[in-house]
Protein backbone atom coordinates (compact mmCIF):
# COMPACT_ATOMS: atom_id res chain seq x y z
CA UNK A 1 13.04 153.51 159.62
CA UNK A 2 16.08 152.68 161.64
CA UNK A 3 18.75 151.42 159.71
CA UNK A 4 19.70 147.22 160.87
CA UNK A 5 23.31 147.25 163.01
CA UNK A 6 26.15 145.32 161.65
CA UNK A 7 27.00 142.38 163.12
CA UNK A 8 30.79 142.67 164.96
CA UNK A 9 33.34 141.07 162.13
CA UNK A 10 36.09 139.05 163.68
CA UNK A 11 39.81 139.75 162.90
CA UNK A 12 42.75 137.59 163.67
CA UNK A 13 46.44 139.16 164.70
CA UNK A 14 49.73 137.48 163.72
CA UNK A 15 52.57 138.60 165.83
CA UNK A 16 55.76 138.14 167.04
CA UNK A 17 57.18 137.87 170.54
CA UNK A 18 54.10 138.14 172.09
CA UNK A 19 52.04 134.78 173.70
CA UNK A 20 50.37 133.56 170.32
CA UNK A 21 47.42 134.89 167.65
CA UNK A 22 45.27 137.15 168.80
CA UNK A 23 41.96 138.23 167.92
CA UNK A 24 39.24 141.37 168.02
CA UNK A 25 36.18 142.38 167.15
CA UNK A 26 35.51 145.06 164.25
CA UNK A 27 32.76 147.12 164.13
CA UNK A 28 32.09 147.77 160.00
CA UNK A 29 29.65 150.74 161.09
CA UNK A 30 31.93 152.69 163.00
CA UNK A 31 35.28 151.51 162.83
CA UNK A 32 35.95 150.71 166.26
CA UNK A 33 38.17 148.15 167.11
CA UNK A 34 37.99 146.48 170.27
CA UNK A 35 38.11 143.31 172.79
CA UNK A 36 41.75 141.95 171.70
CA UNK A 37 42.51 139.05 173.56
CA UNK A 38 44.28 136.18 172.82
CA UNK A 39 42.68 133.15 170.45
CA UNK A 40 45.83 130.78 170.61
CA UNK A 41 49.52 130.16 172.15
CA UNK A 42 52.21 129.93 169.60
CA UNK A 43 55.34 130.55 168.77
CA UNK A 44 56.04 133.53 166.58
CA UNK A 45 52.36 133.55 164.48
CA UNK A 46 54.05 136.12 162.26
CA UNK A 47 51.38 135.38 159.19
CA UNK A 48 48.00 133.97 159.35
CA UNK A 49 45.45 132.75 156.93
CA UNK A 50 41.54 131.93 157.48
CA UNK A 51 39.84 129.27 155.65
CA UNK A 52 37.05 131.35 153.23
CA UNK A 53 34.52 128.71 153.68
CA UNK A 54 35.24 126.39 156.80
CA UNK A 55 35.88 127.20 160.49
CA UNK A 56 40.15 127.04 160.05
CA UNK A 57 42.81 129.18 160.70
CA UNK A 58 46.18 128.38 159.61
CA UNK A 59 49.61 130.18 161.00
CA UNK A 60 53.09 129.74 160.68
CA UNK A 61 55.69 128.84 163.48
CA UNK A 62 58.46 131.69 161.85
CA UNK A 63 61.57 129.36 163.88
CA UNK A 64 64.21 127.94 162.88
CA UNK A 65 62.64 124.34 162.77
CA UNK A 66 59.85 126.08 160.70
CA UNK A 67 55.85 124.61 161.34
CA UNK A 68 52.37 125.04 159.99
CA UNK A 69 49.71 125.04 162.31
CA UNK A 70 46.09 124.29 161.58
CA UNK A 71 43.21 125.47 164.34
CA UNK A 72 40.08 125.31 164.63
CA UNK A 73 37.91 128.27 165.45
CA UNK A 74 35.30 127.76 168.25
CA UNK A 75 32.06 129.46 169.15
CA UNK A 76 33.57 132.59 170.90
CA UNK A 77 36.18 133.01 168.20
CA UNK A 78 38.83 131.22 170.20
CA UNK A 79 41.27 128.71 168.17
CA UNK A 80 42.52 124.97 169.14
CA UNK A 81 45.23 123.55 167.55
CA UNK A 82 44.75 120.78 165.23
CA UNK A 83 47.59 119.84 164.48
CA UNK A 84 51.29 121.00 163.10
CA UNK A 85 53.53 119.86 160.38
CA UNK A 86 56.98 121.31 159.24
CA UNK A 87 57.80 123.66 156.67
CA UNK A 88 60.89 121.79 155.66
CA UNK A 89 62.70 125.22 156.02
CA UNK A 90 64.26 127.79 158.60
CA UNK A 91 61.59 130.67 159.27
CA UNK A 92 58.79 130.57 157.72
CA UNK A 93 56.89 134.15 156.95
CA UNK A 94 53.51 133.40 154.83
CA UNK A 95 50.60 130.99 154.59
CA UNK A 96 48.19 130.82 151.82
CA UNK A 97 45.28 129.45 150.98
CA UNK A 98 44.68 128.13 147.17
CA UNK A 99 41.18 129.17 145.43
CA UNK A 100 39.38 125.85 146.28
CA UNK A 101 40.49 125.78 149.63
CA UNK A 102 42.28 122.02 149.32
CA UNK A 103 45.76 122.96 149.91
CA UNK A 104 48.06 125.51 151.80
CA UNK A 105 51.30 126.94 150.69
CA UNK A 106 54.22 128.36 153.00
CA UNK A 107 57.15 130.17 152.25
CA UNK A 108 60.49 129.93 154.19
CA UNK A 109 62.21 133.22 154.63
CA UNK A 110 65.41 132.20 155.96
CA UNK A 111 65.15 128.46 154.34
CA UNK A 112 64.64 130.15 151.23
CA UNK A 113 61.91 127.36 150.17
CA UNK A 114 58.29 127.12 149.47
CA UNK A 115 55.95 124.03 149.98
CA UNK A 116 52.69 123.00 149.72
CA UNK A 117 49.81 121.35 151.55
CA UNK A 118 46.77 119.31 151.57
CA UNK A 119 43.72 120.40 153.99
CA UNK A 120 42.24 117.01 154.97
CA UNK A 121 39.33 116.72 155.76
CA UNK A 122 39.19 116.72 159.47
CA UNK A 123 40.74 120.28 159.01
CA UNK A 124 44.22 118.99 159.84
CA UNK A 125 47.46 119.43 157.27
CA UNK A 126 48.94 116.87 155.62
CA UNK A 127 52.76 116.77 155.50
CA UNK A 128 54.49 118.62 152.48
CA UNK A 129 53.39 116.89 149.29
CA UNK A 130 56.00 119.03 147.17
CA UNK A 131 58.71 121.37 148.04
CA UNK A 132 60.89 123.82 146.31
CA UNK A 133 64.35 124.67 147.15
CA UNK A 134 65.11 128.21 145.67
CA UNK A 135 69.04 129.00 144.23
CA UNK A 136 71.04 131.96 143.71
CA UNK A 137 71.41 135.30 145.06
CA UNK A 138 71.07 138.94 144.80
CA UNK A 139 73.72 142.58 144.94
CA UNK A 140 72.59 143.53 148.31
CA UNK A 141 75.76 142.20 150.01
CA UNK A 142 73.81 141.81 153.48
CA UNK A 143 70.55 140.82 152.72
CA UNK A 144 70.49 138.81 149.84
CA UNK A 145 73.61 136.59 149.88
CA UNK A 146 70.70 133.60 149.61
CA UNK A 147 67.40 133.37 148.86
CA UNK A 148 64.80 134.25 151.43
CA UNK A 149 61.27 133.17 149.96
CA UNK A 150 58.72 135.43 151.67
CA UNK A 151 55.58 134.97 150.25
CA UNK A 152 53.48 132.66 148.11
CA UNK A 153 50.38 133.11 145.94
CA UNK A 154 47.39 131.18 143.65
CA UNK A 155 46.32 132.88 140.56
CA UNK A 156 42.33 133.47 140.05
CA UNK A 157 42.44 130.42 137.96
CA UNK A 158 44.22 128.50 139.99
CA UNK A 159 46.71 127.27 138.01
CA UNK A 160 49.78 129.57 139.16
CA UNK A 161 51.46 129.85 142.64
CA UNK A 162 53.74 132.98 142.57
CA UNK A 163 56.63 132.92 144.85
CA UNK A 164 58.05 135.90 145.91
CA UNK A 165 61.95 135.89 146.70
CA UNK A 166 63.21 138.50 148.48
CA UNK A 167 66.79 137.26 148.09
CA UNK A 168 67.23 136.30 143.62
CA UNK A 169 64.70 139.41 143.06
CA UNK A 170 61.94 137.37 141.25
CA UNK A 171 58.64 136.59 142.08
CA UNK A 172 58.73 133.13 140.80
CA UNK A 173 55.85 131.79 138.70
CA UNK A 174 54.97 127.69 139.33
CA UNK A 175 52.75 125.61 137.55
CA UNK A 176 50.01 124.21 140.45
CA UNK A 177 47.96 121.26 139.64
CA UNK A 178 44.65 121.37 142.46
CA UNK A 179 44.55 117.70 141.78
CA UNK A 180 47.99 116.70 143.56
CA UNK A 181 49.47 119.51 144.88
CA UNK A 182 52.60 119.59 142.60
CA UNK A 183 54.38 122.78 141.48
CA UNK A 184 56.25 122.61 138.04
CA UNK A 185 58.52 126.27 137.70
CA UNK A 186 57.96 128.60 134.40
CA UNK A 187 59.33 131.77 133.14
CA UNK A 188 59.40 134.19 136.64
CA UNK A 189 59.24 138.44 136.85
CA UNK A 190 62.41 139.91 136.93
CA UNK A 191 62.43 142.72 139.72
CA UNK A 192 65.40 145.45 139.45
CA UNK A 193 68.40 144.16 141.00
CA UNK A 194 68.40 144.92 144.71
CA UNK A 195 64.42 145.53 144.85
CA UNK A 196 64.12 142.56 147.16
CA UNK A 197 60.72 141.39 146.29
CA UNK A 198 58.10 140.74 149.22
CA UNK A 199 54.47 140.69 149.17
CA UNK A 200 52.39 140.79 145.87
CA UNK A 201 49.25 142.18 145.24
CA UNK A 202 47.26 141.13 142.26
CA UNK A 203 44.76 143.44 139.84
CA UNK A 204 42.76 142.11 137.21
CA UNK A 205 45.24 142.12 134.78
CA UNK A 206 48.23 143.31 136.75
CA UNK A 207 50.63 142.20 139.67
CA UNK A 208 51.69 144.93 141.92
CA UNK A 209 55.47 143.78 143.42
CA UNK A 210 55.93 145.37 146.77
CA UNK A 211 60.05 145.71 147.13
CA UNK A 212 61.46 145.36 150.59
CA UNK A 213 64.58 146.64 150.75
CA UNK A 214 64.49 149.39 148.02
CA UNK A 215 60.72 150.21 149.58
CA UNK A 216 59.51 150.85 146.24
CA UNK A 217 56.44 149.12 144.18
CA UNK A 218 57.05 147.33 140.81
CA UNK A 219 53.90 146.80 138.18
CA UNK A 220 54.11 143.45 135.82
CA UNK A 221 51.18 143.01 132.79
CA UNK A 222 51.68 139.86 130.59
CA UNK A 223 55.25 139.46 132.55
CA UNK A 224 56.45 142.62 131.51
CA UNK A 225 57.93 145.25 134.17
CA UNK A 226 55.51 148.73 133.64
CA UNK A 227 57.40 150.58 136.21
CA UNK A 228 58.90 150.55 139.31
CA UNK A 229 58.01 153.68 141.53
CA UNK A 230 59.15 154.91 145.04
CA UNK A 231 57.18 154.51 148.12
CA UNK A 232 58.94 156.47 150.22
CA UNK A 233 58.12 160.25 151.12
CA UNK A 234 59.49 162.46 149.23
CA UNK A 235 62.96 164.00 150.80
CA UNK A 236 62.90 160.90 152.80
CA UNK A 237 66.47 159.97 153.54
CA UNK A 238 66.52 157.81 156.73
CA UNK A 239 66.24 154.02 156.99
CA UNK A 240 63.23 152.20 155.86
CA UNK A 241 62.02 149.07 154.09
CA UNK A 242 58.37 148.29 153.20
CA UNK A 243 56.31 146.05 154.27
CA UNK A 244 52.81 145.15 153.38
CA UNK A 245 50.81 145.63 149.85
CA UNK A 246 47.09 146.02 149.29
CA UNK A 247 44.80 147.23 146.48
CA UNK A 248 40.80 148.04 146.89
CA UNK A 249 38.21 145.58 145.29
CA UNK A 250 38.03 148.13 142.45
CA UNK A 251 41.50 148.51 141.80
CA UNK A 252 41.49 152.15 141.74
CA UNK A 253 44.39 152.66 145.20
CA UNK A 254 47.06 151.08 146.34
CA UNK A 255 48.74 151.13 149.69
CA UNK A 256 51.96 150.33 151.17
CA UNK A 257 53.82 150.35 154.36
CA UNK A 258 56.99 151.73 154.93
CA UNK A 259 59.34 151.04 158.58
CA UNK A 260 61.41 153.27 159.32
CA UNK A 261 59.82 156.34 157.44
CA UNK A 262 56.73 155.02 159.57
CA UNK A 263 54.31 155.61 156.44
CA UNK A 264 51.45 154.05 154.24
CA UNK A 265 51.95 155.42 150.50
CA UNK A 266 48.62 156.20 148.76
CA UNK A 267 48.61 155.78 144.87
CA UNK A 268 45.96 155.82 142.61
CA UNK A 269 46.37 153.08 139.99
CA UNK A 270 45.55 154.21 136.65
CA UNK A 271 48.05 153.74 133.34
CA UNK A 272 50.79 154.77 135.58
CA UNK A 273 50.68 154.67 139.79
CA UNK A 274 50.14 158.56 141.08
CA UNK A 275 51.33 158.84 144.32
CA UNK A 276 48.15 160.81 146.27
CA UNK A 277 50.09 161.26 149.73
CA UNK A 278 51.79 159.54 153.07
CA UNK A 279 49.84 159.09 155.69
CA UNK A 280 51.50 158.89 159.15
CA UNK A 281 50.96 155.56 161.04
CA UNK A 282 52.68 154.23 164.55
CA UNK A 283 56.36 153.29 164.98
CA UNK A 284 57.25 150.06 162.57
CA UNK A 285 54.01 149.26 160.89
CA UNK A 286 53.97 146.21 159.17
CA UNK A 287 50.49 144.37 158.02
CA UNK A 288 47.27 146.25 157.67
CA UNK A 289 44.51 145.13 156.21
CA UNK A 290 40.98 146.76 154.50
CA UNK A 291 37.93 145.82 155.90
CA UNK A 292 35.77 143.83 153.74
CA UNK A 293 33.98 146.55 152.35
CA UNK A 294 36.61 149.28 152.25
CA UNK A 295 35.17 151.87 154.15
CA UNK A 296 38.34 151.10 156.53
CA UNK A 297 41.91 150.33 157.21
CA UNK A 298 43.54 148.66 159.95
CA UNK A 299 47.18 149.33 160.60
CA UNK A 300 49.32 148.02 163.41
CA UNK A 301 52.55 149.37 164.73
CA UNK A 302 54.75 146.53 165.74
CA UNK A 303 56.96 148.82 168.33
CA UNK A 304 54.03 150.81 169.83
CA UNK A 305 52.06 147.51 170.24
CA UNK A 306 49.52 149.58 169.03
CA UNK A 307 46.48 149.02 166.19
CA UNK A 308 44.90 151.88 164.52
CA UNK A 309 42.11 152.66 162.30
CA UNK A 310 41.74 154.88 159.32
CA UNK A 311 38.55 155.64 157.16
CA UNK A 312 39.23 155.57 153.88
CA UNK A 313 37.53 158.09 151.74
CA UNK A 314 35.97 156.78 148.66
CA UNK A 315 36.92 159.59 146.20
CA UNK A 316 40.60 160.24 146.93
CA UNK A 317 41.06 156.82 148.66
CA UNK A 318 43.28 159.18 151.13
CA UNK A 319 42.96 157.91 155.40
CA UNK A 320 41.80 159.50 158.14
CA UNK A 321 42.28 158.39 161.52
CA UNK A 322 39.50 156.72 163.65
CA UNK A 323 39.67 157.19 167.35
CA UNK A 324 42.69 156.71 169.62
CA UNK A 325 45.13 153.69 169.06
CA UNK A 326 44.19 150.54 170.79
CA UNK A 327 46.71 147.79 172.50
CA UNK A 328 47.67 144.96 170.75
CA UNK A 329 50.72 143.12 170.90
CA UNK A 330 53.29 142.98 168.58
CA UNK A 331 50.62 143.27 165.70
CA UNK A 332 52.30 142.28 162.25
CA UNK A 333 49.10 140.53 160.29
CA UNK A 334 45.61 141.19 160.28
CA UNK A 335 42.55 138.67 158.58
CA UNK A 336 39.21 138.63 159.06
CA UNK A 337 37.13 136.01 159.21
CA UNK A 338 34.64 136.42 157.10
């Protein structure tokens, strides 16, 4: 009996200095990753979000007068804008989409803010119905003289947005209430001074901290710092700051990026993170994503304009490369549409 194809998945590209988002088709059977072409025009899409349940994408405008853009996606996968609203902040870098798909958050990187956002129902965004202004700064004399919010994140139960802020080195915890939108600020994780905290990464009972500038991975349970282990390779000495964080659906690997060393780490996640290898990925990777059923990665490498895609073996969670690179512009964040 011949086994039923899969259907082509649709994945959508943020990037920077190219025309806009982009989007391609995924094959989950084979891993091929083909007909990029571009979805939308925008400025500097450096983050996008789909909507889990209706036909929305949202991006950020990462420039200096900061915007949110809703879309809608049409038949052949193509997006037209809906509308866009500002972020109240300079540069925004992440969009997020809370657990009942009502509301939107965005963090400023360069503002050093957060806000949040109603979806109404004609799919366009409200304006901000609260905002955050984050204080203070961290050691790193050059890149955290001020706080640079980076990314933003709802809890399972919906009742926490986490912040993270690359420039105070805390991923800040807020009260969310689903009903209004408002944020009310508790007791946040303390990264080590310097980390520069960037993307999160959440397990079923811990958060894994990816650390920018110190490229290294922090591990919080019940608010309490685990450890805090090096991404790099070893006997790595160059330049490099990580990127992008992302554990499997059974929480048994973790990845990260690395620029500069030009790497994705490989732990396995267990009392204590093992690093399992390095595997070698294009010039400045940034996002990457797993497929929805983890058979795959996708990587992109920001200088070589380049995607690529590994196969990620089940046992060792380790990557192997699928076929030959294919073009993309300026790839920095992958989502599938679902």
């Amino acid at each position: 009996m011949m086994a039923v194809p899969v259907a082509a998945q649709t994945v959508y590209i943020g990037t920077r200095g190219a025309e806009g988002i982009y989007r391609a088709q995924f094959d989950a059977a084979t891993g091929a990753f083909s007909d990029v072409r571009l979805a939308a025009k925008t400025l500097n899409p450096t983050f996008v979000a789909v909507h889990p349940t209706r036909a929305l994408v949202f991006g950020v405008v990462a420039a200096p007068e900061g915007k949110l853009s809703s879309f809608a996606v049409e038949t052949d996968g193509s997006l037209r804008l809906l509308n866009e609203v500002s972020t109240k902040g300079d540069g925004p870098a992440h969009v997020q989409i809370d657990r009942t798909g009502q509301w939107v958050s965005a963090a400023n990187f360069n503002g050093g803010s957060v806000a949040v956002y109603r979806i109404l129902p004609d799919g366009k965004l409200s304006d901000a119905v609260d905002f955050v202004q984050h204080v203070g700064k961290g050691p790193h004399t050059t890149r955290q003289t001020k706080p640079h919010a980076h990314s933003t994140y709802f809890s399972v139960d919906n009742k926490t947005m986490y912040a993270a802020d690359l420039g105070v080195d805390e991923v800040k915890q807020y009260g969310f209430d689903a009903k209004t939108g408002k944020l009310t600020q508790s007791v946040s994780l303390k990264l080590p001074a310097g980390a520069g905290p960037r993307h999160v990464a959440f397990g079923k009972k811990r958060i894994y901290v990816l650390n920018e500038i110190a490229s290294s991975v922090s591990v919080f349970e019940k608010g309490r710092l685990l450890e805090t282990v090096n991404a790099l390779p070893d006997g790595f000495t160059g330049d490099s700051s990580a990127a992008e964080i992302v554990i499997d659906k059974g929480e048994k690997f973790l990845y990260s990026s690395n620029r500069g060393a030009d790497t994705i780490a490989v732990f396995q996640i267990g009392a204590k993170l093992k690093k399992l290898g390095d595997v070698k990925v294009g010039k400045t990777p940034r996002g990457f994503v797993l497929s929805p059923d983890g058979r795959f990665l996708i990587a992109g490498s920001q200088a070589e304009n380049s995607v690529q895609v590994f196969r990620v073996d089940a046992k060792t969670g380790l990557l192997t490369a699928v076929g030959a690179p294919v073009a993309a512009p300026s790839p920095i964040c992958f989502r599938f549409r679902i």
